[in-house]
N, C-alpha and C. Protein backbone atom coordinates (compact mmCIF):
# COMPACT_ATOMS: atom_id res chain seq x y z
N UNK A 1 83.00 118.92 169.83
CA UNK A 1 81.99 118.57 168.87
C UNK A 1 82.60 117.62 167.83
N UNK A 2 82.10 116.49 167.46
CA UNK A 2 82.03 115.47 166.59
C UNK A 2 81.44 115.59 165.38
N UNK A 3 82.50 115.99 163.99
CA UNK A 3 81.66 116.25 162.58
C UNK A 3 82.20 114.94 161.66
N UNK A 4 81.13 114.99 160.83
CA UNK A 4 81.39 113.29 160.11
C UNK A 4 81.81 114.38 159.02
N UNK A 5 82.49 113.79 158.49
CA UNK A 5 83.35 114.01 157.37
C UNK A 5 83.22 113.02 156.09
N UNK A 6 82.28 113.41 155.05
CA UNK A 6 81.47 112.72 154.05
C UNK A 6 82.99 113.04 152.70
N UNK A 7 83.25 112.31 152.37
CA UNK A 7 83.97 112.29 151.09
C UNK A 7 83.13 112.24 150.11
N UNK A 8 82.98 113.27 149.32
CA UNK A 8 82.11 112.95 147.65
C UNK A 8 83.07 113.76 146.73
N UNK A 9 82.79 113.10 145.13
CA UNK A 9 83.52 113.51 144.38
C UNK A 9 83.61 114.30 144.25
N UNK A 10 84.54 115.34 143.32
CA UNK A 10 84.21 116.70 143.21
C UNK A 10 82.72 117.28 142.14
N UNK A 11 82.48 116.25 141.16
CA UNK A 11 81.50 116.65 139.94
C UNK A 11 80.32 115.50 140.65
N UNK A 12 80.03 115.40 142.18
CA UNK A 12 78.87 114.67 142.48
C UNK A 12 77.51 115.45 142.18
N UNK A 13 77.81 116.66 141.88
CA UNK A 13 76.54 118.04 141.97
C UNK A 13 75.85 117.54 140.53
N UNK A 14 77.52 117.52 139.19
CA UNK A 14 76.89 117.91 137.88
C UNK A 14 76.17 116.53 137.54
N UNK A 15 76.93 115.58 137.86
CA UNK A 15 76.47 114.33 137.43
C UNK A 15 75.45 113.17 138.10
N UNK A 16 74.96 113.98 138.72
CA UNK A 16 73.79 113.40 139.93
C UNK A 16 72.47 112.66 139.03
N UNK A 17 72.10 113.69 138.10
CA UNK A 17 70.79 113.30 137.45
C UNK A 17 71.05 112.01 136.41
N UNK A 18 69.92 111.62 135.98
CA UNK A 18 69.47 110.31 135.35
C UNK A 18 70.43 110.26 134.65
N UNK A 19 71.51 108.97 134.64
CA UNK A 19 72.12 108.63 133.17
C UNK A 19 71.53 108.92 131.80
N UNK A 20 71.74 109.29 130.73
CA UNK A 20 71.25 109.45 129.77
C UNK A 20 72.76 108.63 128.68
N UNK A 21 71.57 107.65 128.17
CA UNK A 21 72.41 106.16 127.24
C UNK A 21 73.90 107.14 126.57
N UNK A 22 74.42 106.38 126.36
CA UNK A 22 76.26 107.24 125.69
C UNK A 22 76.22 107.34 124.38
N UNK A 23 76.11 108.58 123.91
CA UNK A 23 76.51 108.96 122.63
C UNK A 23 77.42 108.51 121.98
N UNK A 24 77.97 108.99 120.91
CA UNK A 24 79.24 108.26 120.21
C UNK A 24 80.46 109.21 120.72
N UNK A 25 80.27 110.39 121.05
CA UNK A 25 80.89 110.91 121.89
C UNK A 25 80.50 110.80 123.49
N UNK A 26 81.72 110.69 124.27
CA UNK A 26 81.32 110.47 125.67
C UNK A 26 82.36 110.73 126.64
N UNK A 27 81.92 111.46 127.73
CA UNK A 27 83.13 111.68 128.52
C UNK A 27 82.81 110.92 129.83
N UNK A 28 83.60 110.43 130.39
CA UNK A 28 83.49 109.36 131.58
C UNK A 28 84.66 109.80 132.77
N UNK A 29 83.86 110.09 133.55
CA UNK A 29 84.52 110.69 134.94
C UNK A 29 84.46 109.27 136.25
N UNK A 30 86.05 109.82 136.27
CA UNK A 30 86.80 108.14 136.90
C UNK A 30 86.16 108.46 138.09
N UNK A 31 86.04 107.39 138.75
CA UNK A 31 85.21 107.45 140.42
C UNK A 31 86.89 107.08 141.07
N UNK A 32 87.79 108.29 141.63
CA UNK A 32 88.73 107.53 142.91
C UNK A 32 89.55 106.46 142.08
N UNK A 33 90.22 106.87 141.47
CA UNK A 33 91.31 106.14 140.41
C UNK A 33 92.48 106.74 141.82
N UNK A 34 93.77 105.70 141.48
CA UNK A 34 95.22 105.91 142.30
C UNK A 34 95.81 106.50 141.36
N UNK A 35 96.43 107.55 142.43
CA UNK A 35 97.75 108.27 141.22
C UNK A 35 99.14 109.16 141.95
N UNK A 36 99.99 108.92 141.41
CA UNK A 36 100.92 109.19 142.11
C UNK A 36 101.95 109.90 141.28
N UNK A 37 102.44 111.26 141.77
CA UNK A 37 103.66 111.61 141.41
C UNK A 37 104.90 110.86 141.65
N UNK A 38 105.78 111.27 140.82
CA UNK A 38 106.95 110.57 140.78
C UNK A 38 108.20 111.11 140.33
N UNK A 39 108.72 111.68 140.94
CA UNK A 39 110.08 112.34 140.74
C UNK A 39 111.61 111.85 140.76
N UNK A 40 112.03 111.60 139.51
CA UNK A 40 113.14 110.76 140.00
C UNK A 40 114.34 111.67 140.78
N UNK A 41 115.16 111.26 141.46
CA UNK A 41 116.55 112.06 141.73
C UNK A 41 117.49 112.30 140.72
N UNK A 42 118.38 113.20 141.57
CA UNK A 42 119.29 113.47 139.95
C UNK A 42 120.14 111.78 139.64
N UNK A 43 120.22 111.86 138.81
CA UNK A 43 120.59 110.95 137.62
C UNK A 43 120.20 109.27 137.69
N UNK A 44 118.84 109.47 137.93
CA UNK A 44 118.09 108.07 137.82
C UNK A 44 116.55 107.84 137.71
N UNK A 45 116.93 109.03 136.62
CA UNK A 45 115.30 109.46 135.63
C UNK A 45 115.30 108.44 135.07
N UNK A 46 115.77 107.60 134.21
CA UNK A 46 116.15 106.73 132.62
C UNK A 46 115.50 105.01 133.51
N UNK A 47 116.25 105.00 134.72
CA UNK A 47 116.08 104.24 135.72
C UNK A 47 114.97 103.89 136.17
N UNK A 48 114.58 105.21 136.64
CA UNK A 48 113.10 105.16 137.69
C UNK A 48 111.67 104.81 136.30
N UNK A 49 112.07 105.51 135.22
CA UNK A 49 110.97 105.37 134.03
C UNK A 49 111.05 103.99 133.25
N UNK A 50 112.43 103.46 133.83
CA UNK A 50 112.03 101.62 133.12
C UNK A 50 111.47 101.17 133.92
N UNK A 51 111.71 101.03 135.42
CA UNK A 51 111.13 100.12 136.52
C UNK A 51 109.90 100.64 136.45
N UNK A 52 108.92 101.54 136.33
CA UNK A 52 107.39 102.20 136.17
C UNK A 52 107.34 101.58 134.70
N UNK A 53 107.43 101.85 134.31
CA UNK A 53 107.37 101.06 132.24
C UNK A 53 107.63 99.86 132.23
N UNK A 54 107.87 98.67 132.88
CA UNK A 54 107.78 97.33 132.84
C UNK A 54 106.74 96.94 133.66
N UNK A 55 105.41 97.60 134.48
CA UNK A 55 104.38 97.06 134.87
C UNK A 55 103.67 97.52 134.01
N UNK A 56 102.50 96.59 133.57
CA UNK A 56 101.90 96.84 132.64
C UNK A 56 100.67 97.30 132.65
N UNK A 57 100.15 97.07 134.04
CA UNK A 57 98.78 97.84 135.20
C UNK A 57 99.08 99.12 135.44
N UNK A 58 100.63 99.55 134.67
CA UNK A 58 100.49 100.96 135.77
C UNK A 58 100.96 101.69 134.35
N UNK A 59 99.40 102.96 134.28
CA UNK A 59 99.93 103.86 133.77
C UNK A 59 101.00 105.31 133.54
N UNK A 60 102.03 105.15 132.57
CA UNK A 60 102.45 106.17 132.84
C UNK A 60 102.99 107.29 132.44
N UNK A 61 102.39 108.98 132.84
CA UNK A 61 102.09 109.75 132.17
C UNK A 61 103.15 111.20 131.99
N UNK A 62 103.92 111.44 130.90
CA UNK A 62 104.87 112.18 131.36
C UNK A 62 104.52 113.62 131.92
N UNK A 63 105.07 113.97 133.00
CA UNK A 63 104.75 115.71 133.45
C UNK A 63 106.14 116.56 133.11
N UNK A 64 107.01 116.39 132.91
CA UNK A 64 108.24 117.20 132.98
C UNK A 64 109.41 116.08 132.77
N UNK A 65 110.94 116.55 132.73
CA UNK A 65 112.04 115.85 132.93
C UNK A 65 112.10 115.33 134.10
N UNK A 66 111.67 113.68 134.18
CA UNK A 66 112.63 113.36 135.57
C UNK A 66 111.04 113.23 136.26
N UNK A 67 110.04 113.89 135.99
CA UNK A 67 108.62 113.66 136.64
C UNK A 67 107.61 112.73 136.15
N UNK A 68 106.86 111.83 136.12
CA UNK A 68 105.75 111.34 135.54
C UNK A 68 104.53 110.93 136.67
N UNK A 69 103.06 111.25 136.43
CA UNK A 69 101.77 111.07 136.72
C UNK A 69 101.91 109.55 136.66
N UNK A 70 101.57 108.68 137.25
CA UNK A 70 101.61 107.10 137.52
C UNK A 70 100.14 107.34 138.37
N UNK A 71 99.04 106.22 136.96
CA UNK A 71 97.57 106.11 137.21
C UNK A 71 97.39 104.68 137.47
N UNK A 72 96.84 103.94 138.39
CA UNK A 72 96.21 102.53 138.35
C UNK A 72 95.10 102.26 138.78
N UNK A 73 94.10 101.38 138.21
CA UNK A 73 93.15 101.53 137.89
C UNK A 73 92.66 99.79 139.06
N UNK A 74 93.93 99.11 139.24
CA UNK A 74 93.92 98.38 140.38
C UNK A 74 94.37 98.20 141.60
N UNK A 75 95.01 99.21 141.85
CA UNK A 75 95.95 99.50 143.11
C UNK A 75 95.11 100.41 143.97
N UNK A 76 95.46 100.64 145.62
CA UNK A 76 94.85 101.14 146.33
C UNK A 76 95.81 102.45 146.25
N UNK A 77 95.28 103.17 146.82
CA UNK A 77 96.26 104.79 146.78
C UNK A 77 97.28 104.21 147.59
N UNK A 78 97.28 103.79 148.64
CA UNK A 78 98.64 103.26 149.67
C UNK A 78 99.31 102.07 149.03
N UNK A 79 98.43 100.95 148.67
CA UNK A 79 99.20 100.06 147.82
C UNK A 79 100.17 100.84 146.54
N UNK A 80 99.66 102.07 146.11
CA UNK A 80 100.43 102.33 144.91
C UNK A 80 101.43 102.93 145.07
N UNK A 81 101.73 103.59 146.64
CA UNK A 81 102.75 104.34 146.72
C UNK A 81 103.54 103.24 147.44
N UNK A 82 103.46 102.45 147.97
CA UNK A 82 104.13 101.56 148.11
C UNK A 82 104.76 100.84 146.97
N UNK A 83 103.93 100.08 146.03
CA UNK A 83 104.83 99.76 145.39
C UNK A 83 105.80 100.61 144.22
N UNK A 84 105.23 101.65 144.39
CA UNK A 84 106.10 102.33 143.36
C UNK A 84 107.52 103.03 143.85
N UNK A 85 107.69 103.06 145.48
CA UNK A 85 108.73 103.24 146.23
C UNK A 85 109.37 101.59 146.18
N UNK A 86 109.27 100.75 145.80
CA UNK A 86 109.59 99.26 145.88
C UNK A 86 110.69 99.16 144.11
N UNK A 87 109.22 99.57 143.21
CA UNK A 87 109.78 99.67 141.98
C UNK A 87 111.42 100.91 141.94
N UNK A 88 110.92 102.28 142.33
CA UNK A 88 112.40 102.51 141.91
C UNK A 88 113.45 102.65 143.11
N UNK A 89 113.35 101.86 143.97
CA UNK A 89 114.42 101.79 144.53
C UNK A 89 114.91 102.59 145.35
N UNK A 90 113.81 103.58 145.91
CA UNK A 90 114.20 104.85 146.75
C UNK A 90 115.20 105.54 145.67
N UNK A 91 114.96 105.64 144.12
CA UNK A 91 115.58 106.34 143.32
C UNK A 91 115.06 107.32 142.98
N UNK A 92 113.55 107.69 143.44
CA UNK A 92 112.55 108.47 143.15
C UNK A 92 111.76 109.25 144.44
N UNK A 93 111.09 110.30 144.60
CA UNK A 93 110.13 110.60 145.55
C UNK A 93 108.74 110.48 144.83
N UNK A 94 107.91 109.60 145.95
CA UNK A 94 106.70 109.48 145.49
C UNK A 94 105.87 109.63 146.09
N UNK A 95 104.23 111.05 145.38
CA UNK A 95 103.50 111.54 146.61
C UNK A 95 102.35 111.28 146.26
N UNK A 96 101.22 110.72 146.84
CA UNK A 96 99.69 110.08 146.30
C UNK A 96 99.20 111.86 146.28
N UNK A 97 98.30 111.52 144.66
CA UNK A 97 97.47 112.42 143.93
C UNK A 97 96.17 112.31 144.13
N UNK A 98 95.98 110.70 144.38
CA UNK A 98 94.77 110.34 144.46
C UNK A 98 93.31 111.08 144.69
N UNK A 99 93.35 111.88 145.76
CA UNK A 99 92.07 112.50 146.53
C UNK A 99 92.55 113.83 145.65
N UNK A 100 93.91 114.37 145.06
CA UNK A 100 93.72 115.69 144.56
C UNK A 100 93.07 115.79 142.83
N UNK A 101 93.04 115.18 142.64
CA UNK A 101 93.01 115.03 141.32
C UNK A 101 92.27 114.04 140.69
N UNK A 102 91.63 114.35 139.93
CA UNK A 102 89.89 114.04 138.82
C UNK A 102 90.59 113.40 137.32
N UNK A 103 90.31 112.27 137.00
CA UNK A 103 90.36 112.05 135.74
C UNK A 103 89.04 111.49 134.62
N UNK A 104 89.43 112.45 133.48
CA UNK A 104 88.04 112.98 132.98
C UNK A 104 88.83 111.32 131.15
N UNK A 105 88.17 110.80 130.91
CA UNK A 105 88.11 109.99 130.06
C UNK A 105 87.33 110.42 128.64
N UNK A 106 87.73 111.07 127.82
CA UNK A 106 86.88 111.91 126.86
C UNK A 106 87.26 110.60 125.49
N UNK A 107 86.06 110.22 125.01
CA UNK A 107 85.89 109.29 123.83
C UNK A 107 85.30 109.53 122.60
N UNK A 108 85.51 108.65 121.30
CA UNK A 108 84.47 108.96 120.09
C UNK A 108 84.77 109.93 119.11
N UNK A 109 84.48 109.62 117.77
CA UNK A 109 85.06 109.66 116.22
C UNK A 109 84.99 111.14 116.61
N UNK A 110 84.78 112.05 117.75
CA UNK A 110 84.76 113.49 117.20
C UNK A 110 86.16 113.79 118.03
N UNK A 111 86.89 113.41 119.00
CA UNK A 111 87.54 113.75 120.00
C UNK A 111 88.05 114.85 119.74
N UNK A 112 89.08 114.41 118.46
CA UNK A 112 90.27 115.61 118.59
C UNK A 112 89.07 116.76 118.20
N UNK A 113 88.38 117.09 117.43
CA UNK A 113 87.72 118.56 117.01
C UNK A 113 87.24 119.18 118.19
N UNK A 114 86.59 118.27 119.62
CA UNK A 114 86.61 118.93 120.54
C UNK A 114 87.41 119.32 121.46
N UNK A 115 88.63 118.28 121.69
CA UNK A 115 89.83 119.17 122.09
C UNK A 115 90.37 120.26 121.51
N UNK A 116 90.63 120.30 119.73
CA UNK A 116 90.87 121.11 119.13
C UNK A 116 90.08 122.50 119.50
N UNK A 117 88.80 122.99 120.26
CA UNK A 117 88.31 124.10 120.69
C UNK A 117 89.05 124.64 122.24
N UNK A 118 90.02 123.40 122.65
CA UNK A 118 90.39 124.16 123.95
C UNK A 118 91.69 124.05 124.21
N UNK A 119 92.30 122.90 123.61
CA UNK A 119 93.61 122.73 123.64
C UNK A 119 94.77 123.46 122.79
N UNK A 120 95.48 124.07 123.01
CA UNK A 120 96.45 124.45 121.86
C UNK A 120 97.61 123.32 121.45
N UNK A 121 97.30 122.19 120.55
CA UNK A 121 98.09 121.13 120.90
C UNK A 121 97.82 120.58 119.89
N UNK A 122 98.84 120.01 118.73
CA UNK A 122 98.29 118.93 117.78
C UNK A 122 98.29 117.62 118.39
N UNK A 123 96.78 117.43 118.10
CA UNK A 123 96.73 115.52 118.63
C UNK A 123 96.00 115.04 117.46
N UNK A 124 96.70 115.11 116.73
CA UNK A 124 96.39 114.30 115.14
C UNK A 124 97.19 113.27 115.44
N UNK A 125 96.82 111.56 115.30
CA UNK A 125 97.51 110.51 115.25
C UNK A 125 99.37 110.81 115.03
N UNK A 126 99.32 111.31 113.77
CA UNK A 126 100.37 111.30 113.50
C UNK A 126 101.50 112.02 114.36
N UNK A 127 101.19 113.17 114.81
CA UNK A 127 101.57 113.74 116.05
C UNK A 127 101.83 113.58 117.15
N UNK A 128 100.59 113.02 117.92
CA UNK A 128 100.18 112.72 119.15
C UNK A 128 100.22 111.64 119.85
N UNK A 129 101.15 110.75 119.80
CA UNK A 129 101.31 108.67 119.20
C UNK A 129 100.21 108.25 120.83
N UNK A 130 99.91 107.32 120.05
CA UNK A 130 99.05 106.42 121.33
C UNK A 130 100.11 105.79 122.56
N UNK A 131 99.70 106.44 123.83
CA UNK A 131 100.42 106.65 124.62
C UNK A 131 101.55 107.79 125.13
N UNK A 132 101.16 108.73 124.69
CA UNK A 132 102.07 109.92 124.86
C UNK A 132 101.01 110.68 125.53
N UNK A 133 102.08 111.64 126.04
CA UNK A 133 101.26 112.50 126.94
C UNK A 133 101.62 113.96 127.04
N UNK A 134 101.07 114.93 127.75
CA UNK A 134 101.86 116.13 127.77
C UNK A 134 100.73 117.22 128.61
N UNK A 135 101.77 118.07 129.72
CA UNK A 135 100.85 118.89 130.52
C UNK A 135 100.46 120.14 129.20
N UNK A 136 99.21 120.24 129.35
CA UNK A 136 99.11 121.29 128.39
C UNK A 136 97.62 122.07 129.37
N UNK A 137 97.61 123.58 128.43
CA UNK A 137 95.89 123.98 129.20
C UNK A 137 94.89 124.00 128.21
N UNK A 138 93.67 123.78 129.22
CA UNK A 138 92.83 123.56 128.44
C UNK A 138 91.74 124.71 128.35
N UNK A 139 91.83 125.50 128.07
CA UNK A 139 91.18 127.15 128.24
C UNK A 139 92.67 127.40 128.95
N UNK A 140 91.78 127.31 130.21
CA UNK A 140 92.63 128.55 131.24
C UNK A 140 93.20 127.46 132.62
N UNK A 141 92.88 126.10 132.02
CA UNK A 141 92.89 125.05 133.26
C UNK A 141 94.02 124.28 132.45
N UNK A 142 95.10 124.15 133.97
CA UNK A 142 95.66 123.27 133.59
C UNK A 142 95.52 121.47 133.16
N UNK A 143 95.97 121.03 132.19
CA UNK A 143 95.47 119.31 132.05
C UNK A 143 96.89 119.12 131.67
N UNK A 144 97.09 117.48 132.70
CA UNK A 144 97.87 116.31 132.07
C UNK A 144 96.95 115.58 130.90
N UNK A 145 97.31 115.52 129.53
CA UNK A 145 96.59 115.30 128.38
C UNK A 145 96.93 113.94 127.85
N UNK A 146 96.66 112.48 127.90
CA UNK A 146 97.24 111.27 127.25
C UNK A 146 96.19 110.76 126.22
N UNK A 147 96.94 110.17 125.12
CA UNK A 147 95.90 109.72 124.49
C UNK A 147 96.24 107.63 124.60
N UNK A 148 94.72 107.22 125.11
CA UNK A 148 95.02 106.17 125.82
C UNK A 148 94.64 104.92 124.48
N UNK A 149 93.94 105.32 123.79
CA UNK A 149 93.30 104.73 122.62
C UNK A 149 93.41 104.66 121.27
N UNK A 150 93.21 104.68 120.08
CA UNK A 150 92.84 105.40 118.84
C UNK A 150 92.15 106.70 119.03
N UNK A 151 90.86 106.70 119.45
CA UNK A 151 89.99 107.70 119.66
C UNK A 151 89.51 107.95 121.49
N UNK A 152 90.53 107.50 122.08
CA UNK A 152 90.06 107.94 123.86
C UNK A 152 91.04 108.90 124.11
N UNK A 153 91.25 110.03 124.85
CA UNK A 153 92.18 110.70 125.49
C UNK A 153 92.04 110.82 127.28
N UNK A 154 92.69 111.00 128.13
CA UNK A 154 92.78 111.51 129.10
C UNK A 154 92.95 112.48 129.84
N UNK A 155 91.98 113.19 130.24
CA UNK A 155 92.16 114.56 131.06
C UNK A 155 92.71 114.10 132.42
N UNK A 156 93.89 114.96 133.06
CA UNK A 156 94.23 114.56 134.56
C UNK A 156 94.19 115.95 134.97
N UNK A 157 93.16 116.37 135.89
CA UNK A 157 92.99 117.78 136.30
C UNK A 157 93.33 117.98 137.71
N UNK A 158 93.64 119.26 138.26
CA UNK A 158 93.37 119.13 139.83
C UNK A 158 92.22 118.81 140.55
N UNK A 159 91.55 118.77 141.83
CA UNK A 159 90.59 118.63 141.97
C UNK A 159 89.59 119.88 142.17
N UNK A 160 90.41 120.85 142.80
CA UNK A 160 89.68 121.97 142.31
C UNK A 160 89.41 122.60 140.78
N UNK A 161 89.74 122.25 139.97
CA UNK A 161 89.76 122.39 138.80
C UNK A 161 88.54 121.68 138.25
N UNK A 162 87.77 120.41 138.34
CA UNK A 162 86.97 119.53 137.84
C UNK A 162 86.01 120.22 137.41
N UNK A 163 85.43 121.07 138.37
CA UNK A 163 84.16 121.48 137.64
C UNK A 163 84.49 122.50 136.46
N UNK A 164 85.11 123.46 136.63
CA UNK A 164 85.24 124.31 135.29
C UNK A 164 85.87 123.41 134.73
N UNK A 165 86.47 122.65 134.71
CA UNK A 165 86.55 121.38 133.10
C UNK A 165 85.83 121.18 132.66
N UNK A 166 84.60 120.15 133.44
CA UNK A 166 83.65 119.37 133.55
C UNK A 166 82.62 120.57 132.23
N UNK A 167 82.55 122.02 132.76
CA UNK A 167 81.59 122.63 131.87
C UNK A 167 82.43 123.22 130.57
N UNK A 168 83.89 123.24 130.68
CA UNK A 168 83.93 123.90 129.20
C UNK A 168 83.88 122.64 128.44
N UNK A 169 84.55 121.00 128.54
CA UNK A 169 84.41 119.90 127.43
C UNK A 169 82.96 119.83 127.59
N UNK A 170 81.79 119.93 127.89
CA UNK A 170 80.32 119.80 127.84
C UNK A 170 80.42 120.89 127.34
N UNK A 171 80.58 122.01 127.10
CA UNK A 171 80.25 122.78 126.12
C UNK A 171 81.11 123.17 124.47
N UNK A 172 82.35 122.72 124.85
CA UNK A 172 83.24 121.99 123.68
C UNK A 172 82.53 121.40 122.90
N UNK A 173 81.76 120.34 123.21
CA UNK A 173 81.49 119.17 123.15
C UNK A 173 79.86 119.62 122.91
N UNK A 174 79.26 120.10 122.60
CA UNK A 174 77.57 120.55 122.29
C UNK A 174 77.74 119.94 121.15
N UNK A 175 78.58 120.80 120.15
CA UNK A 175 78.43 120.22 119.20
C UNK A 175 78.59 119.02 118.26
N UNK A 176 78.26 118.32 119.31
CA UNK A 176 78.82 116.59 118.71
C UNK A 176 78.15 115.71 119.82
N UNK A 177 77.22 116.46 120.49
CA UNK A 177 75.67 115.96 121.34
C UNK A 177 76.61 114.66 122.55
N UNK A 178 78.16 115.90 122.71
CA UNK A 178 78.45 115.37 124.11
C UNK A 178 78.05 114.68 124.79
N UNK A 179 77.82 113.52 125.64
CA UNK A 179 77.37 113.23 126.82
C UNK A 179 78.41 112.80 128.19
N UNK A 180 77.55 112.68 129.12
CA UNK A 180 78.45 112.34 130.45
C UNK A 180 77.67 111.50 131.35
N UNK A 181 79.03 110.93 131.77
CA UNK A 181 78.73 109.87 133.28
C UNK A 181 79.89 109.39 133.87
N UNK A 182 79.62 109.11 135.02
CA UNK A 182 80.75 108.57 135.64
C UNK A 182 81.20 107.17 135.02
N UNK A 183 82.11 106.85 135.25
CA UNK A 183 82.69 105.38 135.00
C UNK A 183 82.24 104.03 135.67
N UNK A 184 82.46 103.34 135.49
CA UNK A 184 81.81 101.89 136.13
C UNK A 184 83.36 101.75 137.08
């Protein structure tokens, strides 16, 4: 027997109905963004994180010593593991995230107060510098957490994880007349 095998996102259920225009708060769920772990070997962490840190298309997000989340927003999932095995030199192991993992784009003058209901984490400017990152949870779900903006942050979740995200920042987020949609 012959079964077609339909790929849909994981939050295709929540976010199906009518766009409704973007609040000043807004969370934007990436459609199939590339992403790749990246582990350097022993002693060519310092190494592997300049050659990833001198492209300027490729984001990159720290997970641990020696580990970082690498997001691109123009690369194909195979193009990215390719070149990122190119960049460090077989100094690193690198494994596509792509299909596992949901990135949730949360925006707008309220951000931190609604992270502040789930995160245990200061992300006050002064704290939190634009471009830093850090695995933290968010309730009870794990998140890679970056702040990409002044006022944008980045959720990087598993993919089983999306939907209970998806409903605690929508309900985080009530009070500041939340909204959602996918990304362009």
């Amino acid at each position: 027997m012959v079964r077609d095998y339909n790929n849909r996102h994981a939050l295709e259920q929540k976010l199906r109905s009518a766009p409704r225009p973007a609040a000043a708060d807004h969370l934007m769920v990436g459609h199939w963004r590339a992403m790749a772990t990246v582990l350097a070997r022993a002693g060519q962490a310092e190494a592997v994180r300049q050659s990833i840190a001198s492209v300027p298309e490729l984001s990159l997000r720290f997970s641990g010593p020696g580990e970082w989340l690498v997001v691109s927003e123009v690369e194909a999932p195979s193009g990215l593991v390719r070149r990122l095995e190119e960049l460090c030199d077989w100094g690193a192991y690198v494994v596509d995230q792509s299909d596992g993992r949901v990135v949730f784009r949360l925006t707008g003058p309220n951000v931190r107060s609604i992270l502040a209901k789930g995160i245990g984490l200061d992300v006050h400017p002064a704290t939190f510098s634009l471009g830093g990152s850090a695995n933290v949870l968010c309730g009870h779900i794990p998140v890679n957490l970056a702040r990409t903006d002044e006022d944008t942050f980045e959720l990087i979740v598993p993919r089983s994880y999306a939907e209970s995200l998806f409903d605690d920042l929508m309900r985080m987020g009530r009070a500041f007349d939340l909204t959602a949609a996918f990304s362009d």
